[in-house]
PDB file of N, CA and C in Angstrom:
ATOM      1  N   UNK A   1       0.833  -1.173   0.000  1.00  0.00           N
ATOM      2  CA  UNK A   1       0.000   0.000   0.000  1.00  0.00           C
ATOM      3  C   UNK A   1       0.885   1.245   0.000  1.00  0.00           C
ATOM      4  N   UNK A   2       0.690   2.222  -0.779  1.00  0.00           N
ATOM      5  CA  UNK A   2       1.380   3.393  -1.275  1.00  0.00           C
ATOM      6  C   UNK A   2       0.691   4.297  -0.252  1.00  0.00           C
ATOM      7  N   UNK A   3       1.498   5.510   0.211  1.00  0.00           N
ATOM      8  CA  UNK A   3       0.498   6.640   0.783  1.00  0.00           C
ATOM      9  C   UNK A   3       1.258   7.716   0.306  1.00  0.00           C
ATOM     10  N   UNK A   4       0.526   8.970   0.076  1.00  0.00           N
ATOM     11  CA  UNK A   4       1.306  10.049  -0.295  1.00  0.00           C
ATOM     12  C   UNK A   4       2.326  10.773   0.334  1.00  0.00           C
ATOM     13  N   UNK A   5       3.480  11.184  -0.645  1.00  0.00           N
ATOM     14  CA  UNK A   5       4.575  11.747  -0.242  1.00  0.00           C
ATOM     15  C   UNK A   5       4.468  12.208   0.897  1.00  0.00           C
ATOM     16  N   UNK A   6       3.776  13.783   0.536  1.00  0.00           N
ATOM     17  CA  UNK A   6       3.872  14.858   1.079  1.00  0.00           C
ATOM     18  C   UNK A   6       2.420  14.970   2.173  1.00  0.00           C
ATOM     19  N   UNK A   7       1.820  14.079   2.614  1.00  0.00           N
ATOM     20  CA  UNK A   7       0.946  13.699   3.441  1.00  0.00           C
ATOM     21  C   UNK A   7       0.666  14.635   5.169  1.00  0.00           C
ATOM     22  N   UNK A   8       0.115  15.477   5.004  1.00  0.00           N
ATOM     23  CA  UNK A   8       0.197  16.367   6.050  1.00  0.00           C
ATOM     24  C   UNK A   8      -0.262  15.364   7.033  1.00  0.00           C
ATOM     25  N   UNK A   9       0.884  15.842   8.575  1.00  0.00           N
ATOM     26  CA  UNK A   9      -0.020  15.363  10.024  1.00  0.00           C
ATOM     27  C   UNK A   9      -0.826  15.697  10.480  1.00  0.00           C
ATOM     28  N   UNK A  10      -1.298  17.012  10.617  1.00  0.00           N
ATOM     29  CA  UNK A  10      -2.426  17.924  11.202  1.00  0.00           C
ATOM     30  C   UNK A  10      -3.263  18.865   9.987  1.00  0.00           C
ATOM     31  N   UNK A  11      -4.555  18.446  10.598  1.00  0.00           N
ATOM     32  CA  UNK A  11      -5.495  18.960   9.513  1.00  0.00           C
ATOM     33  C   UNK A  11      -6.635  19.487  10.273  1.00  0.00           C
ATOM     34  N   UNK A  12      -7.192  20.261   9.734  1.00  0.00           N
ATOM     35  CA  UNK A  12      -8.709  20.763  10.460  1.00  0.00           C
ATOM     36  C   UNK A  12      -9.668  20.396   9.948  1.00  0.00           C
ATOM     37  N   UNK A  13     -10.623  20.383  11.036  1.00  0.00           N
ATOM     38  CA  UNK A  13     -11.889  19.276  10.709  1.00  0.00           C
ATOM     39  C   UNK A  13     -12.144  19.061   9.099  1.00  0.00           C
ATOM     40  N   UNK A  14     -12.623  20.244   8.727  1.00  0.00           N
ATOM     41  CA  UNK A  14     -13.247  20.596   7.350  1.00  0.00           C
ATOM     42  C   UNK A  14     -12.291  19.684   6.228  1.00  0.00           C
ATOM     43  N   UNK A  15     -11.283  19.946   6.441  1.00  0.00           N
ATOM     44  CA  UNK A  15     -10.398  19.193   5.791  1.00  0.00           C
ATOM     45  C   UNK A  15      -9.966  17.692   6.093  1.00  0.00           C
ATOM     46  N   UNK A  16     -10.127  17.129   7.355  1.00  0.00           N
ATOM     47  CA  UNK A  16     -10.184  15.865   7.552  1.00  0.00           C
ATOM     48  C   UNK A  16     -11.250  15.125   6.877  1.00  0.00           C
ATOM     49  N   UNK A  17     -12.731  15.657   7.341  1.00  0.00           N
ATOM     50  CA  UNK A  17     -13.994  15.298   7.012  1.00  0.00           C
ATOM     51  C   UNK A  17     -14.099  14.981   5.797  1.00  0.00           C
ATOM     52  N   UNK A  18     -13.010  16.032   4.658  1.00  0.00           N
ATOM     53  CA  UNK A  18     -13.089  15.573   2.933  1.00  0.00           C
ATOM     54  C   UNK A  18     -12.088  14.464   2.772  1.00  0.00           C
ATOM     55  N   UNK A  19     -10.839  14.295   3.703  1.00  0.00           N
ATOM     56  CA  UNK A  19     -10.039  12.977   3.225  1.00  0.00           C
ATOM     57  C   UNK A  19      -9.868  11.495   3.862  1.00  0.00           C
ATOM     58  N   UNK A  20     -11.442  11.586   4.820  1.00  0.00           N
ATOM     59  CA  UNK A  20     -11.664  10.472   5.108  1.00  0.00           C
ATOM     60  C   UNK A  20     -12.988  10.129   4.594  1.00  0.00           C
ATOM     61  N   UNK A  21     -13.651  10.955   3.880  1.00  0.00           N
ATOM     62  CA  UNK A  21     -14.947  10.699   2.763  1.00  0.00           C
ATOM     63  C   UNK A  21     -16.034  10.965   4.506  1.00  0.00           C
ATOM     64  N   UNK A  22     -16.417  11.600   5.171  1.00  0.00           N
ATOM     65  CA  UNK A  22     -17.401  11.314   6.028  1.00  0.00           C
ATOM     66  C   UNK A  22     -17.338  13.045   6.567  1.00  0.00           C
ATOM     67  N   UNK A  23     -18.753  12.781   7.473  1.00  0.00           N
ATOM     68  CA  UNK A  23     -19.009  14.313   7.408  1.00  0.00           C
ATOM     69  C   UNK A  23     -18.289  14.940   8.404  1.00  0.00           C
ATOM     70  N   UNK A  24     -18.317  16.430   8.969  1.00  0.00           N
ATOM     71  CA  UNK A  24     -17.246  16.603   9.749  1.00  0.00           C
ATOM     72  C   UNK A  24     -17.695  16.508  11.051  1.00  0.00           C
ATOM     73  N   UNK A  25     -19.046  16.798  11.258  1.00  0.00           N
ATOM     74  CA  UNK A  25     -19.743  16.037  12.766  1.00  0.00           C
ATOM     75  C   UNK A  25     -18.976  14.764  13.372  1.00  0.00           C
ATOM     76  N   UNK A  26     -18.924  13.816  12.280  1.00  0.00           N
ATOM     77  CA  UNK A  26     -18.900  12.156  12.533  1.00  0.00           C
ATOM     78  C   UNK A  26     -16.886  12.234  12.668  1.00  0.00           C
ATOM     79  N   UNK A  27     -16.663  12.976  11.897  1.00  0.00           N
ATOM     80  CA  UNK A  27     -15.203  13.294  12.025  1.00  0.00           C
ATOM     81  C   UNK A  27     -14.406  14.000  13.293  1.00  0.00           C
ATOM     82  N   UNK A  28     -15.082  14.967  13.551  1.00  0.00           N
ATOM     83  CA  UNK A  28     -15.067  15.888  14.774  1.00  0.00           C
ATOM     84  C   UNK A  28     -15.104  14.584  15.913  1.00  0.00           C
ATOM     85  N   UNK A  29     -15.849  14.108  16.308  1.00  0.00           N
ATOM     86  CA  UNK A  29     -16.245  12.866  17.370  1.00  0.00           C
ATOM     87  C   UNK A  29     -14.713  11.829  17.349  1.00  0.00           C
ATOM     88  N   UNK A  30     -15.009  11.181  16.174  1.00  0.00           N
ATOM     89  CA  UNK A  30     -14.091  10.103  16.297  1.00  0.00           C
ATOM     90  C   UNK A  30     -12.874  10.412  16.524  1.00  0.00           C
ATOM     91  N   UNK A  31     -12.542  12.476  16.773  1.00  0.00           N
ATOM     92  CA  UNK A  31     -10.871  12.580  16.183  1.00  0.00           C
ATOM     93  C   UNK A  31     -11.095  12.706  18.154  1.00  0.00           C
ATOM     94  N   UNK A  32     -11.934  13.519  18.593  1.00  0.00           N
ATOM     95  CA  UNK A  32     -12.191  13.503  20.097  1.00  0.00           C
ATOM     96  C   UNK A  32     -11.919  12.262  20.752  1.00  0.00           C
ATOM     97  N   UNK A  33     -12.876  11.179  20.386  1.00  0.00           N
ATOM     98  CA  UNK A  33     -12.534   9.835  20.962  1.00  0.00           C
ATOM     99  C   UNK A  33     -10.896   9.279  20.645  1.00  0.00           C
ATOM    100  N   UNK A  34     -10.193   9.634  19.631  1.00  0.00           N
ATOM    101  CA  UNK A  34      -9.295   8.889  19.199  1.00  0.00           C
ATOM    102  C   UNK A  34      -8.494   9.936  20.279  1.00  0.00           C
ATOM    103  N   UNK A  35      -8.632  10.972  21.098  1.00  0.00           N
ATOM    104  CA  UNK A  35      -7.479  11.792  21.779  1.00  0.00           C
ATOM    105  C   UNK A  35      -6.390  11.944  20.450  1.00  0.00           C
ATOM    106  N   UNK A  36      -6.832  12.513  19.674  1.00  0.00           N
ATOM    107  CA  UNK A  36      -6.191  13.571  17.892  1.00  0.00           C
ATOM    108  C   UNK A  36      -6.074  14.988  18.494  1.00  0.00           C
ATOM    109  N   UNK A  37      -6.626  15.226  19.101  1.00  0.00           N
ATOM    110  CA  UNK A  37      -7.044  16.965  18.656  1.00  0.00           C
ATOM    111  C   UNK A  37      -6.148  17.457  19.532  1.00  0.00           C
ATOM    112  N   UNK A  38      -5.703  18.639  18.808  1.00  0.00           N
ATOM    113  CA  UNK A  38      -4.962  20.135  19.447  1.00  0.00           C
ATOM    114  C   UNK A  38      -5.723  21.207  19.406  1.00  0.00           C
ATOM    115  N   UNK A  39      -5.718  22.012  20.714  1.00  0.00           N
ATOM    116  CA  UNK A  39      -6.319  23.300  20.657  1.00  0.00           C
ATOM    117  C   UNK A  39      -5.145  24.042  20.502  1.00  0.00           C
ATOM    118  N   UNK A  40      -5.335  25.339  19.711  1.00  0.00           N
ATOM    119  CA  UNK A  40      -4.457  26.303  20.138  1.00  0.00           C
ATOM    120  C   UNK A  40      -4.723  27.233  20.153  1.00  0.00           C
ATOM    121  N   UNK A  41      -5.833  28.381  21.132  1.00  0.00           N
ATOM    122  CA  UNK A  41      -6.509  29.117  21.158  1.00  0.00           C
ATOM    123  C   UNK A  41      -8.235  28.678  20.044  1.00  0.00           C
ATOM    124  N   UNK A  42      -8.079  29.655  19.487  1.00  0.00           N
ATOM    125  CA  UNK A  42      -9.234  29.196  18.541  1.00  0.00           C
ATOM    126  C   UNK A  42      -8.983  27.966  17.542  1.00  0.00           C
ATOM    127  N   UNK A  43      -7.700  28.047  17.222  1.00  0.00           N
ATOM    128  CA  UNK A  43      -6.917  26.742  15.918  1.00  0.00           C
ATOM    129  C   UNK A  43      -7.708  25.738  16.846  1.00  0.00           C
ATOM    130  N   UNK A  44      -7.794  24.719  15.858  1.00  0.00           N
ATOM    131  CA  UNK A  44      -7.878  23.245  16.239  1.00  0.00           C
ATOM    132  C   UNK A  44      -7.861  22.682  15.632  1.00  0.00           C
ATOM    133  N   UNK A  45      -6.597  21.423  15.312  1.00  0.00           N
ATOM    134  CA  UNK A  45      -6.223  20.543  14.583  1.00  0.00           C
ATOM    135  C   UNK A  45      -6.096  19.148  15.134  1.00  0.00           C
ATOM    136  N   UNK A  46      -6.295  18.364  13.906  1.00  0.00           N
ATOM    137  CA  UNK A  46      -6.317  16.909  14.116  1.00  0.00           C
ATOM    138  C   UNK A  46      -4.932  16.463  13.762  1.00  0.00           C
ATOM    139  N   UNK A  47      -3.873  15.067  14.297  1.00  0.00           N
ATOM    140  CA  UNK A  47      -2.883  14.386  14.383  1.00  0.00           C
ATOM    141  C   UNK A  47      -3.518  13.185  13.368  1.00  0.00           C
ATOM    142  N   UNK A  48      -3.138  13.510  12.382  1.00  0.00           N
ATOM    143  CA  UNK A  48      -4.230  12.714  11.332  1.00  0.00           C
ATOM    144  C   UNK A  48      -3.487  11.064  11.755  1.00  0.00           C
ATOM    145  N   UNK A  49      -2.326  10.973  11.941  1.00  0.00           N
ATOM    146  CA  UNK A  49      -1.229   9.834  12.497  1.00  0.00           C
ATOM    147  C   UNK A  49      -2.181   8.532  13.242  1.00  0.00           C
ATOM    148  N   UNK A  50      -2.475   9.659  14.874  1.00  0.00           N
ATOM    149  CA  UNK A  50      -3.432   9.068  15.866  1.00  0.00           C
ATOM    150  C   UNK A  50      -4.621   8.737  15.512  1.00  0.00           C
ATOM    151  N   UNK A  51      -5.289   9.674  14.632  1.00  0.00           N
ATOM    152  CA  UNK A  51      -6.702   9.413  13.598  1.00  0.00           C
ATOM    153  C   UNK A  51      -7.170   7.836  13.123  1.00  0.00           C
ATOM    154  N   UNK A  52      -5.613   7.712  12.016  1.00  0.00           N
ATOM    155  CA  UNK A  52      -5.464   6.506  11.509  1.00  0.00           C
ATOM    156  C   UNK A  52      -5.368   5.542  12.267  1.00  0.00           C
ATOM    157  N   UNK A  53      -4.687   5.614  13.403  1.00  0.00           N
ATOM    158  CA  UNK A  53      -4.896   3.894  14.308  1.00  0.00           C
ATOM    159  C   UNK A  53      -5.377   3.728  14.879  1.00  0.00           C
ATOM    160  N   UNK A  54      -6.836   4.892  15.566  1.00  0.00           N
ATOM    161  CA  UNK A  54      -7.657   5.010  15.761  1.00  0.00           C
ATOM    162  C   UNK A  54      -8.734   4.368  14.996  1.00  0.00           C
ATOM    163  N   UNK A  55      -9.119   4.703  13.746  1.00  0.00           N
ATOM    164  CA  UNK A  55      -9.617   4.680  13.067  1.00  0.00           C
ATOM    165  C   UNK A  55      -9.349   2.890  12.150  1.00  0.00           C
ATOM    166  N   UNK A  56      -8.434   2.222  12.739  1.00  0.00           N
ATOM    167  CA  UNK A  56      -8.227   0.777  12.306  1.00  0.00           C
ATOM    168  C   UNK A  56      -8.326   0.224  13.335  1.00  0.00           C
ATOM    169  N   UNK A  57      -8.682   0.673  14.348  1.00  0.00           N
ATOM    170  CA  UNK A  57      -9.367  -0.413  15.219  1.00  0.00           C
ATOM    171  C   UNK A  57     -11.009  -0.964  15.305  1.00  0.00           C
ATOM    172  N   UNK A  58     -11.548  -0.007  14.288  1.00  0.00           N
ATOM    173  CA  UNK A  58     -12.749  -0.361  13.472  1.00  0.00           C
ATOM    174  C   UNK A  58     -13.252  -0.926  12.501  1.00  0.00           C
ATOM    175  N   UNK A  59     -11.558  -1.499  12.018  1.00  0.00           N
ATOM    176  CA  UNK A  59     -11.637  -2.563  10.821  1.00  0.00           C
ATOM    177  C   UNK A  59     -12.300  -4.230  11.132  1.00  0.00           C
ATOM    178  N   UNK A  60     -12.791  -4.387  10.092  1.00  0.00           N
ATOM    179  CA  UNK A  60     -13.412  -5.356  10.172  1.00  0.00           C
ATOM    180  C   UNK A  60     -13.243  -7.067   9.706  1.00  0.00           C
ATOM    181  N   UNK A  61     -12.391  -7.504  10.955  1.00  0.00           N
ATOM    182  CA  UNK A  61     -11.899  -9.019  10.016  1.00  0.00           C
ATOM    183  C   UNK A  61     -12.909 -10.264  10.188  1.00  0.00           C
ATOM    184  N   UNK A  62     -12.866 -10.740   8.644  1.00  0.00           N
ATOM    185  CA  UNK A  62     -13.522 -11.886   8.651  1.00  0.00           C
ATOM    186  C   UNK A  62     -13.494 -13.131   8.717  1.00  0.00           C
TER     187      UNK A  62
END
């Protein structure tokens, strides 16, 4: 499996929500549960890193 070069770590919602195909409500939550998120005053960004192995513990083996 290939992943892109230049693959940013931190992203904001709006922008997570488009590169994991899902909305940013459902995105917003899971990056909360996954302990992703940085505040920095008003900024708030996701550790897209933590996202991902977060986000494969929802994979599904058969």
């Amino acid at each position: 499996m290939q992943q892109k070069v230049n693959r940013k770590k931190f992203v904001r919602y709006k922008e997570g929500a488009e590169m994991y195909s899902m909305c940013q409500t459902k995105f917003e939550k899971m990056a909360k549960d996954a302990h992703a998120v940085y505040k920095l005053d008003k900024l708030v960004l996701v550790n897209c890193e933590i996202f991902e192995a977060y986000l494969e513990t929802f994979r599904l083996e058969d």
